[in-house]
Protein backbone atom coordinates (compact mmCIF):
# COMPACT_ATOMS: atom_id res chain seq x y z
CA UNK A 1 0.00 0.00 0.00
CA UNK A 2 2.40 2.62 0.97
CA UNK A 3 4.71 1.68 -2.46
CA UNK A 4 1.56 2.76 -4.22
CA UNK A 5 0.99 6.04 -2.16
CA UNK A 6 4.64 6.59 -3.19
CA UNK A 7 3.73 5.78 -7.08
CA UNK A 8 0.18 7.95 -7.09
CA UNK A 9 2.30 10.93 -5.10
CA UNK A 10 5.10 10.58 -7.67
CA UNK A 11 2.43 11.02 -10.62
CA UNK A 12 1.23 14.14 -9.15
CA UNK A 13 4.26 16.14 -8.89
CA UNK A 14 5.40 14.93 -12.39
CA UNK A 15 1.83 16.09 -13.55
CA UNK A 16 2.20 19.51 -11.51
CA UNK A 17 5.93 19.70 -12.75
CA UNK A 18 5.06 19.18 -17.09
CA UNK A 19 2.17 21.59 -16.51
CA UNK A 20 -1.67 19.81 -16.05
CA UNK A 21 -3.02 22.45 -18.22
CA UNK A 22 -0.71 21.32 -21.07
CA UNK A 23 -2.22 20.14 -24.74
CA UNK A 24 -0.93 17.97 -26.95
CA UNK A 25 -2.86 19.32 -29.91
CA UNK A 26 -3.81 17.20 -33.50
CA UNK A 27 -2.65 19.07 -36.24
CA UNK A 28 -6.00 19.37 -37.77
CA UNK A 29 -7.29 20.51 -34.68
CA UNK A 30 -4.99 23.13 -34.05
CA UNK A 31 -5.72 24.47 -38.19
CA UNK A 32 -9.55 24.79 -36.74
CA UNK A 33 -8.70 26.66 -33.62
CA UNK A 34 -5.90 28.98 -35.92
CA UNK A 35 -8.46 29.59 -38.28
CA UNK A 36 -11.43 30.59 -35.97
CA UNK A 37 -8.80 33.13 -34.49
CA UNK A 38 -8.34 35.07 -37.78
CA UNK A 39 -5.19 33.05 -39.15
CA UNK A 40 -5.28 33.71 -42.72
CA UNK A 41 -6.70 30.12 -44.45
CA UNK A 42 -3.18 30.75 -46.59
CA UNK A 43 -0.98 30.81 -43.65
CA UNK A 44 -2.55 27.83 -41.72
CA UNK A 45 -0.16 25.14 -43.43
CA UNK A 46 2.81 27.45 -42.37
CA UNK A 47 1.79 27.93 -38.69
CA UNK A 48 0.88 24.47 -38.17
CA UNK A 49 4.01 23.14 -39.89
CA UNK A 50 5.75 25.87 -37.34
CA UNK A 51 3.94 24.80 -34.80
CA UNK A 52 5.19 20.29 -35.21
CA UNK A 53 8.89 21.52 -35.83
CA UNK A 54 8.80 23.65 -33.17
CA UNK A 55 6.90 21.86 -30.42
CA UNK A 56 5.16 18.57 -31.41
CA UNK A 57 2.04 20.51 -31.03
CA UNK A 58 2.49 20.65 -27.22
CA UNK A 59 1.55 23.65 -25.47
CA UNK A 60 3.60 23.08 -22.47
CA UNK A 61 7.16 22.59 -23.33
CA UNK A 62 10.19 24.87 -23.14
CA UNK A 63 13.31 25.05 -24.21
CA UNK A 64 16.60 26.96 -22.93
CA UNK A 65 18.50 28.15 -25.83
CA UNK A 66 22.33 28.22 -25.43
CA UNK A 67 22.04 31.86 -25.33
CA UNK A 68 20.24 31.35 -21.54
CA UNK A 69 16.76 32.45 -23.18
CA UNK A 70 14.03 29.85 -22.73
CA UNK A 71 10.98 29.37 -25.18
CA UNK A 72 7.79 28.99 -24.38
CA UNK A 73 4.74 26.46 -25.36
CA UNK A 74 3.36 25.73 -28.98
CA UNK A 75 5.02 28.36 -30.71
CA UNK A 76 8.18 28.41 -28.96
CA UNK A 77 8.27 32.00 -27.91
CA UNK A 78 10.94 33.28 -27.00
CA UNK A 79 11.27 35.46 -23.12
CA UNK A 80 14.32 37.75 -24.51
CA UNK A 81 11.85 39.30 -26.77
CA UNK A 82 8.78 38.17 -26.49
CA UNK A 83 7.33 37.15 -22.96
CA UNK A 84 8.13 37.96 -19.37
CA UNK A 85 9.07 35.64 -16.50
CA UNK A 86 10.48 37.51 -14.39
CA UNK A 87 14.58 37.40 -15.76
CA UNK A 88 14.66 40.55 -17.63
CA UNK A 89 13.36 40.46 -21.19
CA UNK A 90 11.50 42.75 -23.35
CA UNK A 91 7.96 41.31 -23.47
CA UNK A 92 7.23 42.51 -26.76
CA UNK A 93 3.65 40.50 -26.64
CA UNK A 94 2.95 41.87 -22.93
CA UNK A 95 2.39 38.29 -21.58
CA UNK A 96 3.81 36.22 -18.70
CA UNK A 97 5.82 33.59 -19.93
CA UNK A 98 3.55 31.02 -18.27
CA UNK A 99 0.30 32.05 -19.99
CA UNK A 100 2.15 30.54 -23.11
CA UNK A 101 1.95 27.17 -21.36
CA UNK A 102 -1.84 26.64 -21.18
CA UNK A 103 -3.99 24.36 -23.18
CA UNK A 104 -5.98 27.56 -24.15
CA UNK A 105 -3.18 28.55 -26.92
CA UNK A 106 -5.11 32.38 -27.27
CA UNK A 107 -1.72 34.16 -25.67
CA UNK A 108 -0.14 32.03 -27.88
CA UNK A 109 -1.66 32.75 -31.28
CA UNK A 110 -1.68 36.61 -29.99
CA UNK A 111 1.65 36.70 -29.78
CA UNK A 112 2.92 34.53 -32.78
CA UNK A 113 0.40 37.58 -34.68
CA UNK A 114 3.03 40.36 -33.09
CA UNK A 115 6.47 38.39 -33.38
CA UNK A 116 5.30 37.70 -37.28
CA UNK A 117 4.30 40.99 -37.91
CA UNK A 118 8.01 42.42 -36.47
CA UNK A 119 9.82 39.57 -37.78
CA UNK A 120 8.00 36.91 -40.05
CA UNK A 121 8.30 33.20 -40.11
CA UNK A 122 12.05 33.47 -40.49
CA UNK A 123 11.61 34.46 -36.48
CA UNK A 124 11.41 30.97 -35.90
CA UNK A 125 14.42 28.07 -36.76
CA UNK A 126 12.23 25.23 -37.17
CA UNK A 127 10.23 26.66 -39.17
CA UNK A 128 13.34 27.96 -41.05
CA UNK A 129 14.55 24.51 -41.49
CA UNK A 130 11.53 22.09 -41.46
CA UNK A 131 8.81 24.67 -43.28
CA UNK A 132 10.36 26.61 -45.67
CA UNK A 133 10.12 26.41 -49.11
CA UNK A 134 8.07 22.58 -48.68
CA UNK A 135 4.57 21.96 -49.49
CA UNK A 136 3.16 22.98 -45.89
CA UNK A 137 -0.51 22.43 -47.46
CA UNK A 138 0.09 19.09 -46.18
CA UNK A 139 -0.18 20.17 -42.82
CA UNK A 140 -3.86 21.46 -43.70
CA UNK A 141 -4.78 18.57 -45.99
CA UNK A 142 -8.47 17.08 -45.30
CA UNK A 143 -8.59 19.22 -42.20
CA UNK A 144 -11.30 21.23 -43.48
């Protein structure tokens, strides 16, 4: 009994730890949600193919770049620029860091509008190296 307290104790924290609100989106269902928040229909392919090479879909990773930033959730944001939590950056999107985390992705999109608008696509590597130049209508095919 106790050995299973341990085990049901140990799922917790790892749940609290990887974020409970975290999403693991399908890719058809994240082109529906882009395009009922006013992603152009010929941008979806590139945004969702942005959104596999940079996160698998999942809304509650990050990653710390060699650089010591860190990126944040589906989009990979990035807290130099983009986000704030709390170590110093600009928060160009004027979001917390953590709202990028959530399984509602709406800070997310918002701010993947701004950083696209300042930079493009090009803002983002794995999009850079998985996306461009390939047929990313695949990533919209028989989604709609």
């Amino acid at each position: 009994m106790a050995s299973l307290q341990v085990l049901l104790l140990g799922l917790c924290l790892a749940l609290v730890h990887t974020g409970v609100q975290g999403k693991t989106f399908g890719r058809c269902e994240l082109a529906r949600v882009l395009k009922n928040n006013y992603v152009a229909e010929s941008a979806l392919g590139d945004w969702v193919c942005m959104a596999a090479a940079e996160s698998s879909y999942r809304t509650h990773v990050t990653h710390k770049n060699s650089q010591t930033s860190i990126d944040y959730g589906i989009f990979q944001i990035n807290n130099r620029y983009w986000c704030e939590d709390g170590k110093g950056g600009y928060n160009g999107c004027n979001v917390q860091c953590s709202d990028l985390l959530n399984s509602n992705i709406m800070a997310s999109i918002r701010c993947a509008k701004i950083v696209m608008q300042k930079q493009g696509l090009n803002a983002w590597y794995g999009w850079q190296k998985k996306c461009k130049g390939k047929n990313v209508q695949a990533y919209i095919k028989g989604c709609f």
